[in-house]
C-alpha atoms as a PDB file:
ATOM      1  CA  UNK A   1      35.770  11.358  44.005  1.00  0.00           C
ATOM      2  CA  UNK A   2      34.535  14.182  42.831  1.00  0.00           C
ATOM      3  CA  UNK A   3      37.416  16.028  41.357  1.00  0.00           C
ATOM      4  CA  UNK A   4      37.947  12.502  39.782  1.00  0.00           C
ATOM      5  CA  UNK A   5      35.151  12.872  37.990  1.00  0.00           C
ATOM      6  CA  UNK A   6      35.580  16.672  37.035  1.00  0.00           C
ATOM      7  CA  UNK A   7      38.342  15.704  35.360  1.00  0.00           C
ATOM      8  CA  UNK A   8      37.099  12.518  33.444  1.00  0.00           C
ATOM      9  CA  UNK A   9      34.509  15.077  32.456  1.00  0.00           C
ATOM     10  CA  UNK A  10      36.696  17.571  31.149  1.00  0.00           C
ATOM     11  CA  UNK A  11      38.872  14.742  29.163  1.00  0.00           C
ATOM     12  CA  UNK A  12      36.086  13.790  27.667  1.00  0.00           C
ATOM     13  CA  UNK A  13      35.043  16.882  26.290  1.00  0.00           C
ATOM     14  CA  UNK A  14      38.605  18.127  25.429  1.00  0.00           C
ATOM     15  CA  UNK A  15      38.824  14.820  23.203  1.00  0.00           C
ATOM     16  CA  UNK A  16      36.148  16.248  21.184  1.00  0.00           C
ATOM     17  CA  UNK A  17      37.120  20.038  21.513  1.00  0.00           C
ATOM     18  CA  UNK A  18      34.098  21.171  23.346  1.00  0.00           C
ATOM     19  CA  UNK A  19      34.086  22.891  26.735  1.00  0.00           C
ATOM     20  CA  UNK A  20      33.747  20.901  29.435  1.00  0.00           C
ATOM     21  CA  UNK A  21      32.198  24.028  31.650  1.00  0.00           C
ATOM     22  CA  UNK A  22      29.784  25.186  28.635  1.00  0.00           C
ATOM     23  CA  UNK A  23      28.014  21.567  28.902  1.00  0.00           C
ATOM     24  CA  UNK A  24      27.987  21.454  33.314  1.00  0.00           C
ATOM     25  CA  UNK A  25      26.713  24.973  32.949  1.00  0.00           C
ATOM     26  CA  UNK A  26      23.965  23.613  30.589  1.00  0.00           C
ATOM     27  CA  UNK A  27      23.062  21.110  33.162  1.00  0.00           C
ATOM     28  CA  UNK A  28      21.830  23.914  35.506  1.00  0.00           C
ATOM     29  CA  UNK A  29      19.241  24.839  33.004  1.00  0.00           C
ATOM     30  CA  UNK A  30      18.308  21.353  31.563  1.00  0.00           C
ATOM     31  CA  UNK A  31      14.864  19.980  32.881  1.00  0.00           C
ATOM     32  CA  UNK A  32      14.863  16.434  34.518  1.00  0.00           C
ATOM     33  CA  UNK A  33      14.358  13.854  31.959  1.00  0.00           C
ATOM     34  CA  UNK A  34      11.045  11.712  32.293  1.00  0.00           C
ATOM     35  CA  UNK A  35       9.904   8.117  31.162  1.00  0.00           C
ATOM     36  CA  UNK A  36       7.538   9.616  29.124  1.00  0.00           C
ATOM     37  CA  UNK A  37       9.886  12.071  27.222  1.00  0.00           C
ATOM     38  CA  UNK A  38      12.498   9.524  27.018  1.00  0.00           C
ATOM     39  CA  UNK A  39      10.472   6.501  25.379  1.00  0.00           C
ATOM     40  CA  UNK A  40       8.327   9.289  23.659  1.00  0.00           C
ATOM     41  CA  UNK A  41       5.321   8.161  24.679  1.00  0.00           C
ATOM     42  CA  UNK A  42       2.715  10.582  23.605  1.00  0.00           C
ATOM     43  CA  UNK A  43       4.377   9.941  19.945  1.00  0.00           C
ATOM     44  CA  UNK A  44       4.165   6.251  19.915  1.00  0.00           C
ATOM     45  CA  UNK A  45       0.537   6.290  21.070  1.00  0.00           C
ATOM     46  CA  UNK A  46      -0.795   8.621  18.150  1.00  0.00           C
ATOM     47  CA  UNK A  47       0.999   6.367  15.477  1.00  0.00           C
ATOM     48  CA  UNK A  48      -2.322   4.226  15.177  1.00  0.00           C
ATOM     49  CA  UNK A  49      -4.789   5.823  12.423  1.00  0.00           C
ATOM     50  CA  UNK A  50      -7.946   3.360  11.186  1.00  0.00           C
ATOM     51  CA  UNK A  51      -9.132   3.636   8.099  1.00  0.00           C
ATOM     52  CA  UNK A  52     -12.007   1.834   9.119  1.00  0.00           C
ATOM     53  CA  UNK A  53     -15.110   1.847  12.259  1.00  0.00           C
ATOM     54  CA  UNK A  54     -14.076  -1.652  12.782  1.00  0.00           C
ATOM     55  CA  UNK A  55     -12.460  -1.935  16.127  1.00  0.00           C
ATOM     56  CA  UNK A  56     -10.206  -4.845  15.442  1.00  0.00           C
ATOM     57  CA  UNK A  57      -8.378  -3.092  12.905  1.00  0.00           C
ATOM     58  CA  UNK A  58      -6.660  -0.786  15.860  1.00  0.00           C
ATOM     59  CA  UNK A  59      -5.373  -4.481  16.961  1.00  0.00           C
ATOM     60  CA  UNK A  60      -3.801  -4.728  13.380  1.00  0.00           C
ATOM     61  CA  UNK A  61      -2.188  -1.971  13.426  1.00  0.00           C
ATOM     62  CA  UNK A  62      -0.968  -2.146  16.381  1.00  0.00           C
ATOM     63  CA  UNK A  63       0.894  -5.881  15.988  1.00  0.00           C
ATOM     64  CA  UNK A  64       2.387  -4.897  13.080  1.00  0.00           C
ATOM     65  CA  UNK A  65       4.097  -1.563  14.396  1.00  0.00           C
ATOM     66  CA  UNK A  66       4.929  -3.954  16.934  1.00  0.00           C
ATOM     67  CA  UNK A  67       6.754  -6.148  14.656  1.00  0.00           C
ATOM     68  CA  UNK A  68       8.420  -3.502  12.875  1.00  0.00           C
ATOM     69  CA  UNK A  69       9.564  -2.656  16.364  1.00  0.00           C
ATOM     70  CA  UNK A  70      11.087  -5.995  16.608  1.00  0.00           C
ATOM     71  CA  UNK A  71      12.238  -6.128  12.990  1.00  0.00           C
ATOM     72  CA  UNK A  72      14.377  -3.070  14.121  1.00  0.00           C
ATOM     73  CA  UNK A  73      15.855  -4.253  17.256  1.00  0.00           C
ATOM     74  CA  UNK A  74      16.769  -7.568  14.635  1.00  0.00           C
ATOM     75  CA  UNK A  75      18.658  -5.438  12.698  1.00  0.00           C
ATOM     76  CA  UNK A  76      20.606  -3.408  15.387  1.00  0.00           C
ATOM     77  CA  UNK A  77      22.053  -6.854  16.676  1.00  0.00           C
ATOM     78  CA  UNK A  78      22.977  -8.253  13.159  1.00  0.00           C
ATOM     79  CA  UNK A  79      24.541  -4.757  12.079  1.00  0.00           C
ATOM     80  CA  UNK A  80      26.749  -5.867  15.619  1.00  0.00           C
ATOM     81  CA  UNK A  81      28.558  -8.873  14.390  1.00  0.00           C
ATOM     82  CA  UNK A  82      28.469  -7.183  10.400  1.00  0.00           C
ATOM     83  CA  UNK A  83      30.190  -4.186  11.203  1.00  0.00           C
ATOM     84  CA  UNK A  84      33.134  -6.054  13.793  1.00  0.00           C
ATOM     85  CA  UNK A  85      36.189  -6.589  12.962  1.00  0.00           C
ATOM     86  CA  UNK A  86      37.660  -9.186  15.101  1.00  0.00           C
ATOM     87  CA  UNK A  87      34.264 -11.722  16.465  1.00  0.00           C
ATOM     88  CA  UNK A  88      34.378 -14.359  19.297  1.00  0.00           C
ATOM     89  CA  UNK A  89      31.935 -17.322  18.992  1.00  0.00           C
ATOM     90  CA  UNK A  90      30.683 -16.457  22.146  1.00  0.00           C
ATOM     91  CA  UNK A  91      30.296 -12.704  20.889  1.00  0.00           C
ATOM     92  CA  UNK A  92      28.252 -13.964  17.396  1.00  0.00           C
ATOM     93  CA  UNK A  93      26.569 -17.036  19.433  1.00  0.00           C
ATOM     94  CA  UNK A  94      24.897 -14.544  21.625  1.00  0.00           C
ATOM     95  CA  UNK A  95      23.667 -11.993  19.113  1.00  0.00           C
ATOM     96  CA  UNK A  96      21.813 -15.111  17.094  1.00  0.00           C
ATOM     97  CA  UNK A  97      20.496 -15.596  20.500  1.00  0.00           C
ATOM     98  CA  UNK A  98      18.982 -12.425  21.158  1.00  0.00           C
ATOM     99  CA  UNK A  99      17.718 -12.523  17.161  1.00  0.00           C
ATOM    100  CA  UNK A 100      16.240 -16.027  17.871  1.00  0.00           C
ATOM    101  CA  UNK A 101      14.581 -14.855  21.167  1.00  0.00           C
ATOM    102  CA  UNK A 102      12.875 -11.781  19.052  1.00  0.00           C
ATOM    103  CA  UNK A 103      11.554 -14.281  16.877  1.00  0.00           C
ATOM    104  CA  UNK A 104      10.746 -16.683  19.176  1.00  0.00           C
ATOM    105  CA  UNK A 105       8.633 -13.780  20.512  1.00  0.00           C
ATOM    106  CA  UNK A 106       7.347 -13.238  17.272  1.00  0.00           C
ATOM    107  CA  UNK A 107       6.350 -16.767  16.285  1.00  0.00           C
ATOM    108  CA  UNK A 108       4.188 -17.122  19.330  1.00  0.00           C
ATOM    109  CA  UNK A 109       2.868 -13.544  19.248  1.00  0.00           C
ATOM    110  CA  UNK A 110       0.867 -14.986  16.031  1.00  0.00           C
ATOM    111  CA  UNK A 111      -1.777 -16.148  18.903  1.00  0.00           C
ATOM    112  CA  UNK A 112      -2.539 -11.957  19.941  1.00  0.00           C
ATOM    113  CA  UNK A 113      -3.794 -11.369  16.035  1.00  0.00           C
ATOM    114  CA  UNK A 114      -5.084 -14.855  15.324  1.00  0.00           C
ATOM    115  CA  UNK A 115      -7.499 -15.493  18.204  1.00  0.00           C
ATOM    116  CA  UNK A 116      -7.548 -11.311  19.178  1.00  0.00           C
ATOM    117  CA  UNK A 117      -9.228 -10.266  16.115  1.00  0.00           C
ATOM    118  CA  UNK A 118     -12.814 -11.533  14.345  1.00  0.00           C
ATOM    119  CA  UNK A 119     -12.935 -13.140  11.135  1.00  0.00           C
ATOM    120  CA  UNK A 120     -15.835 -11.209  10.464  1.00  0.00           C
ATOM    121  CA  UNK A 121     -14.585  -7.735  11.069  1.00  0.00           C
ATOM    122  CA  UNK A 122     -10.738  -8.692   9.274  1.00  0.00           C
ATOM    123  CA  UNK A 123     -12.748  -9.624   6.301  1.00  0.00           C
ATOM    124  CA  UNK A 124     -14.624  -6.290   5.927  1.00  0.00           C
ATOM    125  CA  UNK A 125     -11.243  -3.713   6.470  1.00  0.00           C
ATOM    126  CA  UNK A 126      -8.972  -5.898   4.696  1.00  0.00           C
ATOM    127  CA  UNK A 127     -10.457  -4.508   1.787  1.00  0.00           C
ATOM    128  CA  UNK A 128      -9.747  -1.206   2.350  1.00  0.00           C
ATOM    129  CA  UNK A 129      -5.721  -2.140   2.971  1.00  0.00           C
ATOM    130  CA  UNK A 130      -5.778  -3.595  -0.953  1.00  0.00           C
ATOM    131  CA  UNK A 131      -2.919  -3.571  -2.397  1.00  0.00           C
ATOM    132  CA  UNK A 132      -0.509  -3.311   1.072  1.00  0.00           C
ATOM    133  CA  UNK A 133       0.761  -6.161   2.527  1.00  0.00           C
ATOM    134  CA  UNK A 134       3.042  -7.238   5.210  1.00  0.00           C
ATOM    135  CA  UNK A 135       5.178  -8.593   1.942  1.00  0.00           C
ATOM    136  CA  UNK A 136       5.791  -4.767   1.699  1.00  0.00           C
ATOM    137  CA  UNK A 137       8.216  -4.710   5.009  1.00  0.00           C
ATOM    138  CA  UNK A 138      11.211  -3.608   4.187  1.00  0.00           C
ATOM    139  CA  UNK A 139      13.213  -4.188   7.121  1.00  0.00           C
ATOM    140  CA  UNK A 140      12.515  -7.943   6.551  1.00  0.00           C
ATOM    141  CA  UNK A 141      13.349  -7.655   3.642  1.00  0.00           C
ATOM    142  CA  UNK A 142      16.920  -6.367   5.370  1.00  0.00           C
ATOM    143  CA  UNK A 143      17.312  -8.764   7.895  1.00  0.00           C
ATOM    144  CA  UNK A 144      17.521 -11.268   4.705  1.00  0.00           C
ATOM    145  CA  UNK A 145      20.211  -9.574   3.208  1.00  0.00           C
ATOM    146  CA  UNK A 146      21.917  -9.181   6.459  1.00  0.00           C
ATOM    147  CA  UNK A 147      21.358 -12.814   7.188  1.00  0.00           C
ATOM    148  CA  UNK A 148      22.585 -14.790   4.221  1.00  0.00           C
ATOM    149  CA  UNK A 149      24.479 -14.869   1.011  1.00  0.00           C
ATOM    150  CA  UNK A 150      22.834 -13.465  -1.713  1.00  0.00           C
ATOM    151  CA  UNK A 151      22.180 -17.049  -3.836  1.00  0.00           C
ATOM    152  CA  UNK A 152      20.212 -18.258  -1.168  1.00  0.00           C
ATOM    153  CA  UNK A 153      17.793 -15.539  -1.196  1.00  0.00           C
ATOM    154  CA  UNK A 154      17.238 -16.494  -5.310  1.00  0.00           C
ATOM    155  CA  UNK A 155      14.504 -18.390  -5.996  1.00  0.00           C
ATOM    156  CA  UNK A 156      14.800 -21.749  -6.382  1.00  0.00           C
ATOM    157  CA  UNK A 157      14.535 -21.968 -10.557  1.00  0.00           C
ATOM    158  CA  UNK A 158      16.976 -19.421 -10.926  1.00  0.00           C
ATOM    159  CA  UNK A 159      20.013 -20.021  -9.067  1.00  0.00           C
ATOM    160  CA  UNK A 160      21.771 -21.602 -11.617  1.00  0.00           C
ATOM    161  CA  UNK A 161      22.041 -18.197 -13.821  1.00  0.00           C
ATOM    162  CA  UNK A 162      23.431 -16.646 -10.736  1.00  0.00           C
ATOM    163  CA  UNK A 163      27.215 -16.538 -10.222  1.00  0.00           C
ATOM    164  CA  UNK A 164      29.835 -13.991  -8.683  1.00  0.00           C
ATOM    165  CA  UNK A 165      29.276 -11.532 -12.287  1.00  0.00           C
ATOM    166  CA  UNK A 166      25.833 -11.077 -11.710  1.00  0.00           C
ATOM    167  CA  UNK A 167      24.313  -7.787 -11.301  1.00  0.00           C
ATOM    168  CA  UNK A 168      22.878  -6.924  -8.485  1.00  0.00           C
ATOM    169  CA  UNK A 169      19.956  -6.064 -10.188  1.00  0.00           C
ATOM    170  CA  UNK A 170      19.526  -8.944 -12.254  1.00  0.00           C
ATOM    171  CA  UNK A 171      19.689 -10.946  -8.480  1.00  0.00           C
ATOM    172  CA  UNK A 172      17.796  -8.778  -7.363  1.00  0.00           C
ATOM    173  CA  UNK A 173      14.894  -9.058 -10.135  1.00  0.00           C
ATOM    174  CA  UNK A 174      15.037 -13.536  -9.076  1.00  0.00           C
ATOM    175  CA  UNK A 175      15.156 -13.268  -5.602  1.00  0.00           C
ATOM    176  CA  UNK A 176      12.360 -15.465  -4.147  1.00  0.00           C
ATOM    177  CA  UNK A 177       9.684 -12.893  -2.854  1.00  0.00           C
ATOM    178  CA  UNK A 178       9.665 -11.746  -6.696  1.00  0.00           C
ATOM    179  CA  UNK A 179       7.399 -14.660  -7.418  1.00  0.00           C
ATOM    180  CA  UNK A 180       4.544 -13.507  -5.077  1.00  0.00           C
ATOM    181  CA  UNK A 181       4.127 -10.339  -7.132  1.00  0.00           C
ATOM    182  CA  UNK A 182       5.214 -11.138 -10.465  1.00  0.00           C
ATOM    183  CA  UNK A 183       4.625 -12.891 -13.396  1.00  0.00           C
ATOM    184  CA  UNK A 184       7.670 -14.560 -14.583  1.00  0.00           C
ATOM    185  CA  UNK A 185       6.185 -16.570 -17.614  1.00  0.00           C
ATOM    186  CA  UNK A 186       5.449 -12.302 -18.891  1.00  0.00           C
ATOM    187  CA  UNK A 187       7.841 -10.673 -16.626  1.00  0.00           C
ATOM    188  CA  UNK A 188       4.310  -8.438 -15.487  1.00  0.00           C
ATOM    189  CA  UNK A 189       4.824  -6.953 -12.289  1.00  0.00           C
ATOM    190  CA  UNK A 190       1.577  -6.613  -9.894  1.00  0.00           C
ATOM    191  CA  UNK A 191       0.893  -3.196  -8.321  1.00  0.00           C
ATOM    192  CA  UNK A 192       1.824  -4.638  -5.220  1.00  0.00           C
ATOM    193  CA  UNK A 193       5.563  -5.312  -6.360  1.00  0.00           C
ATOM    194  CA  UNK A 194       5.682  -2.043  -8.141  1.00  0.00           C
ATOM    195  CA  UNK A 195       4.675   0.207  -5.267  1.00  0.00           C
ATOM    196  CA  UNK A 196       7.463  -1.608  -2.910  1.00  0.00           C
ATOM    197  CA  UNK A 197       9.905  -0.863  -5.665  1.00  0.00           C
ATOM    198  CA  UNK A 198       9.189   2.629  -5.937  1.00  0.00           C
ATOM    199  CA  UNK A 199       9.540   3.358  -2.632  1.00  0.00           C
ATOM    200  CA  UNK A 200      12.589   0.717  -1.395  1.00  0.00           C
ATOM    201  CA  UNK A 201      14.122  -1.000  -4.647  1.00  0.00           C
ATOM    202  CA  UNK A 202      17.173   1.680  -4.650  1.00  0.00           C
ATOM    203  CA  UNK A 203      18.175   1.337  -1.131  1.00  0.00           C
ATOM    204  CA  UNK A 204      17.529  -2.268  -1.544  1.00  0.00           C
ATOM    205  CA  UNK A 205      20.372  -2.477  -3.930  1.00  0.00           C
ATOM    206  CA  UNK A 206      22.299  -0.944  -1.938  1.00  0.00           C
ATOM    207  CA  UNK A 207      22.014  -2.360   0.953  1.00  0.00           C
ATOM    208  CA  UNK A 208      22.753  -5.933  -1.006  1.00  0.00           C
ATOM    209  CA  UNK A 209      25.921  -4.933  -2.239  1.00  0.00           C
ATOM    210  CA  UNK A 210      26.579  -3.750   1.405  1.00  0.00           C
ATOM    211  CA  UNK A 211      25.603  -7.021   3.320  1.00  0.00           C
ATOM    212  CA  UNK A 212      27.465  -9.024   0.173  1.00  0.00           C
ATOM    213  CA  UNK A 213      30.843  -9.071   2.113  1.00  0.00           C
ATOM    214  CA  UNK A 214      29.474  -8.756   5.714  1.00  0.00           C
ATOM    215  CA  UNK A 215      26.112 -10.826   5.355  1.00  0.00           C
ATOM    216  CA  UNK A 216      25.998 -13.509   8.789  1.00  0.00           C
ATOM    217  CA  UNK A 217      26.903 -16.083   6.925  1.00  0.00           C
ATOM    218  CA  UNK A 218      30.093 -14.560   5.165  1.00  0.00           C
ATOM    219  CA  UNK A 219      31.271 -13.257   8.780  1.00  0.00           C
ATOM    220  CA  UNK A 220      30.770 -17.009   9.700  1.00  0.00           C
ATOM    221  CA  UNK A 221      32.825 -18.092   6.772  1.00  0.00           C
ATOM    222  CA  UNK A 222      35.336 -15.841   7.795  1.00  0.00           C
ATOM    223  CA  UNK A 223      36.099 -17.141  11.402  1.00  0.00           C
ATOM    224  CA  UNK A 224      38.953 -19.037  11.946  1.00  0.00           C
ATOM    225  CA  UNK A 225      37.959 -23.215  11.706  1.00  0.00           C
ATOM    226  CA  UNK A 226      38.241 -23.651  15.479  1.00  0.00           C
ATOM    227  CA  UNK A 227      35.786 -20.503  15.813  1.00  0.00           C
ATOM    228  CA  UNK A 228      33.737 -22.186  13.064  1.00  0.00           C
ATOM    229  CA  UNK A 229      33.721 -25.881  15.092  1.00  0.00           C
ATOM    230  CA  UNK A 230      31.969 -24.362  18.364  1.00  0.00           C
ATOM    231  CA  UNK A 231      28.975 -26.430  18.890  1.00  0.00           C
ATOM    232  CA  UNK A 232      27.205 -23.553  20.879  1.00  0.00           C
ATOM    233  CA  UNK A 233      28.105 -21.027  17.566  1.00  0.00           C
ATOM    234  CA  UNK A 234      26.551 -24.101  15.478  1.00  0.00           C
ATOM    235  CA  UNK A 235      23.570 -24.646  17.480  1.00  0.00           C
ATOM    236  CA  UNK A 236      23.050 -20.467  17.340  1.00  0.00           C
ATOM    237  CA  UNK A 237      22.870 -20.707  13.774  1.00  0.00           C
ATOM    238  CA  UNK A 238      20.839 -23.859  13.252  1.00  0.00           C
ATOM    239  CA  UNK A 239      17.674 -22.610  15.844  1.00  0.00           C
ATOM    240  CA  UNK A 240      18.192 -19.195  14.023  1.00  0.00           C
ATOM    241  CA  UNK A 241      17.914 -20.526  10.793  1.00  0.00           C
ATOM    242  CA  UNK A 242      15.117 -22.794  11.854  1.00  0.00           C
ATOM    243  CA  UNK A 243      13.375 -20.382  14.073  1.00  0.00           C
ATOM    244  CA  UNK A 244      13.027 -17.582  11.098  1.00  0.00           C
ATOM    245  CA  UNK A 245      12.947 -19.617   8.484  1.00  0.00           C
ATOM    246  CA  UNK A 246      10.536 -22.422   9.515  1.00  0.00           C
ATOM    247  CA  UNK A 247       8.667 -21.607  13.120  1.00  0.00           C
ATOM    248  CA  UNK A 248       7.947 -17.898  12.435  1.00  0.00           C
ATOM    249  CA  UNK A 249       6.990 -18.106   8.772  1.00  0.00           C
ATOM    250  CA  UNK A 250       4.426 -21.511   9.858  1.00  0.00           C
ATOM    251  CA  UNK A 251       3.313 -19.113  12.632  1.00  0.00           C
ATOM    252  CA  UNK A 252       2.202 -16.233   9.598  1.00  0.00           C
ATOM    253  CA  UNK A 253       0.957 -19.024   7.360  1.00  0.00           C
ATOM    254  CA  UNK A 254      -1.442 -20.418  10.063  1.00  0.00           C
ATOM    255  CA  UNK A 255      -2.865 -17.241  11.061  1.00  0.00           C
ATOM    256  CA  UNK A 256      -3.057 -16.194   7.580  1.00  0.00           C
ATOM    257  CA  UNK A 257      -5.329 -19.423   6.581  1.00  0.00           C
ATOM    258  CA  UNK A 258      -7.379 -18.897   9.881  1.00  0.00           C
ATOM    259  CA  UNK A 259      -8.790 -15.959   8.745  1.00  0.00           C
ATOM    260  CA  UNK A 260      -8.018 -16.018   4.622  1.00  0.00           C
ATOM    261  CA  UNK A 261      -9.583 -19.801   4.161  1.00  0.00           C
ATOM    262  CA  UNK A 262      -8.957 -19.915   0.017  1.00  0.00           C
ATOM    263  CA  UNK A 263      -8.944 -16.542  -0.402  1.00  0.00           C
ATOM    264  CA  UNK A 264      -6.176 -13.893  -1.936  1.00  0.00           C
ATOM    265  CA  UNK A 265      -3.458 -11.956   0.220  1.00  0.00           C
ATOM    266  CA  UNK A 266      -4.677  -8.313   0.261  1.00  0.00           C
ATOM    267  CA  UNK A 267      -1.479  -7.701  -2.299  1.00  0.00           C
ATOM    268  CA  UNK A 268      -3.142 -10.283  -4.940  1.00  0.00           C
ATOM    269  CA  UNK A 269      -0.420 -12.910  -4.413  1.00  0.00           C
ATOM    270  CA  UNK A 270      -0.954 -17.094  -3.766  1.00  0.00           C
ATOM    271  CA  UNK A 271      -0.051 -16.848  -0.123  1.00  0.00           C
ATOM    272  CA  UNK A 272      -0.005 -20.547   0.373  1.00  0.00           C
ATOM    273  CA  UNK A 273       3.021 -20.807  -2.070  1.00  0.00           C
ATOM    274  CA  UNK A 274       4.690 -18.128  -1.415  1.00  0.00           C
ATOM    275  CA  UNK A 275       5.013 -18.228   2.626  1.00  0.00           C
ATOM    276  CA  UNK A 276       5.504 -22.068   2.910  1.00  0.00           C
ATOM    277  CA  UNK A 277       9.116 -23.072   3.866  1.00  0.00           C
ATOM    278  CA  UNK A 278       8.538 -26.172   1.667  1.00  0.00           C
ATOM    279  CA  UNK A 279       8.016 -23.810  -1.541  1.00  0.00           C
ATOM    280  CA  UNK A 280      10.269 -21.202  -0.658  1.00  0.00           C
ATOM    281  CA  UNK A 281      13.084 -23.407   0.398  1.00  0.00           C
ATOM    282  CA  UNK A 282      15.134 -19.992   2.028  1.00  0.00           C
ATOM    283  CA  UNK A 283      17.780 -21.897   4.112  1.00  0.00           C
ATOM    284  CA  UNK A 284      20.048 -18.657   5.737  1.00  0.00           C
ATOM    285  CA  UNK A 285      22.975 -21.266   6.386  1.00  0.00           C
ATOM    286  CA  UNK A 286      22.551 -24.391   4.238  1.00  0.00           C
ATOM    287  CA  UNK A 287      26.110 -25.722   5.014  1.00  0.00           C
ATOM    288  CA  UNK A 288      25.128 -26.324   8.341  1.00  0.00           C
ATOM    289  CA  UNK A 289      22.599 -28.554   7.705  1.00  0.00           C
ATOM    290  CA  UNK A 290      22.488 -32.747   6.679  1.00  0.00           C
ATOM    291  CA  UNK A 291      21.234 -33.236   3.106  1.00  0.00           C
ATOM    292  CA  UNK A 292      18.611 -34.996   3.858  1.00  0.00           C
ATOM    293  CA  UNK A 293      17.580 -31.989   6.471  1.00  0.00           C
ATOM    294  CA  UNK A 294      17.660 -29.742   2.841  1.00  0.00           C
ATOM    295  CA  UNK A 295      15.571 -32.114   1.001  1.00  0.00           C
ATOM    296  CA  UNK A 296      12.868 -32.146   3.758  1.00  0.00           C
ATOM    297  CA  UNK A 297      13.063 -28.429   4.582  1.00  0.00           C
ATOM    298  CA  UNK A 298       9.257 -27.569   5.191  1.00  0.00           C
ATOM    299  CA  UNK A 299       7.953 -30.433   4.622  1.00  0.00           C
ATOM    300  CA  UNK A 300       5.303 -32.478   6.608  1.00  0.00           C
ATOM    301  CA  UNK A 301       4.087 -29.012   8.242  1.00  0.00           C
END
């Protein structure tokens, strides 16, 4: 057994020409690993600075590291099915089910801001947060392009200047969440949109072009028609679909209007019609719905 395993050790370490007696000799010397080194612990916890004396805000900050958390986790099983070459529906079914159960987790999470925070206290540190917003999550923003072809990330009133010649950064200029933080009767961009650009609008391009060919819904496309015909793979989609696209944004847009009533989003924008699935109409897999499913999308919420 254990000369078995010398020698898988040494294979392994040949294969990459490395020493396999350099690295056990390292082992001698190498400290035990811990839980609290491993999961980096001591880093995680320092990650939560207030700007403000107001205690809820640490429970602010805290959700939404915890969502980026999740946004990340997202994105690691998506880049799974984009990146493989030959997918099983039982292979794609369960990664949509592991995205849908992070969501699912997010949707009801909603509960541990909404009813763990006072109105009272929200009201008076939000204003120090002005002009950030959770709009200004890029990895969302990701999981988007990861999720669906690019034309159904366009808003609404300008998919029909879209076609397979269009720039990315023309598409990228109408796609939905422009509307929240621009102008498009003047084309004026808020400072909310223009400090998001700064910082992500390259990479964002990028990563379109990228997820153009290997977006979920492409790789679906792609599947032979039997693949395509499983009911669970269907199902998979549709609750994804549904779950990110419906149940987690209704989740955001009630806690928002708990606590904003009639008032602005921190980044200026009209929340209301910008996070509503009925105004937004973002459908991931529209083929896999009924038409009259589309024409009711979002509404009676």
């Amino acid at each position: 057994m254990q000369e078995e395993l010398l020698k898988r050790i040494e294979e392994k370490y040949k294969a990459i020409g490395q020493d396999a007696n350099v690295h056990l000799e390292g082992l001698v010397w190498s400290k035990p690993i811990t839980y609290w080194d491993y999961i980096h612990t001591d880093s995680l916890l320092n990650l939560q600075l207030q700007r403000t004396t107001l205690p809820d805000e640490m429970v602010f900050i805290m959700y939404h590291q915890i969502n980026e958390l999740l946004f990340k986790m997202i994105l690691w099983e998506i880049n799974q099915v984009s990146k493989s070459k030959e997918i099983t529906a039982a292979f794609f079914s369960e990664k949509l089910r592991r995205v849908s159960r992070y969501f699912d987790m997010l949707s009801s999470s909603f509960d541990i801001m909404g009813d763990g925070m006072a109105v009272e206290q929200y009201m008076k540190f939000r204003n120090t947060l002005t002009p950030a917003s959770g709009f200004q999550s890029a990895q969302y923003r990701l999981i988007e392009f990861a999720s669906t072809e690019l034309i159904n990330l366009i808003d609404y009133r300008f998919r029909a200047t879209i076609n397979r010649d269009t720039s990315y950064e023309y598409a990228f200029e109408n796609l939905y969440w422009q509307a929240a933080g621009k102008d498009h009767a003047t084309g004026k961009k808020s400072t909310l949109l223009n400090l998001f650009e700064e910082k992500y609008k390259a990479d964002f391009l990028r990563q379109m072009e990228e997820y153009n060919t290997t977006n979920l819904l492409t790789k679906f496309k792609e599947l032979p028609l039997e693949v395509r015909e499983d009911k669970d793979l269907i199902n998979a989609m549709r609750h994804y679909d549904y779950t990110i696209n419906i149940s987690w944004v209704m989740a955001h847009y009630n806690a928002a209007a708990k606590y904003l009533g009639n008032a602005e989003a921190t980044g200026g924008s009209d929340w209301r019609k910008y996070m509503h699935p009925k105004y937004q109409r973002r459908i991931f897999f529209p083929e896999l719905w009924t038409k009259d499913e589309l024409e009711n999308w979002g509404e009676n919420l």
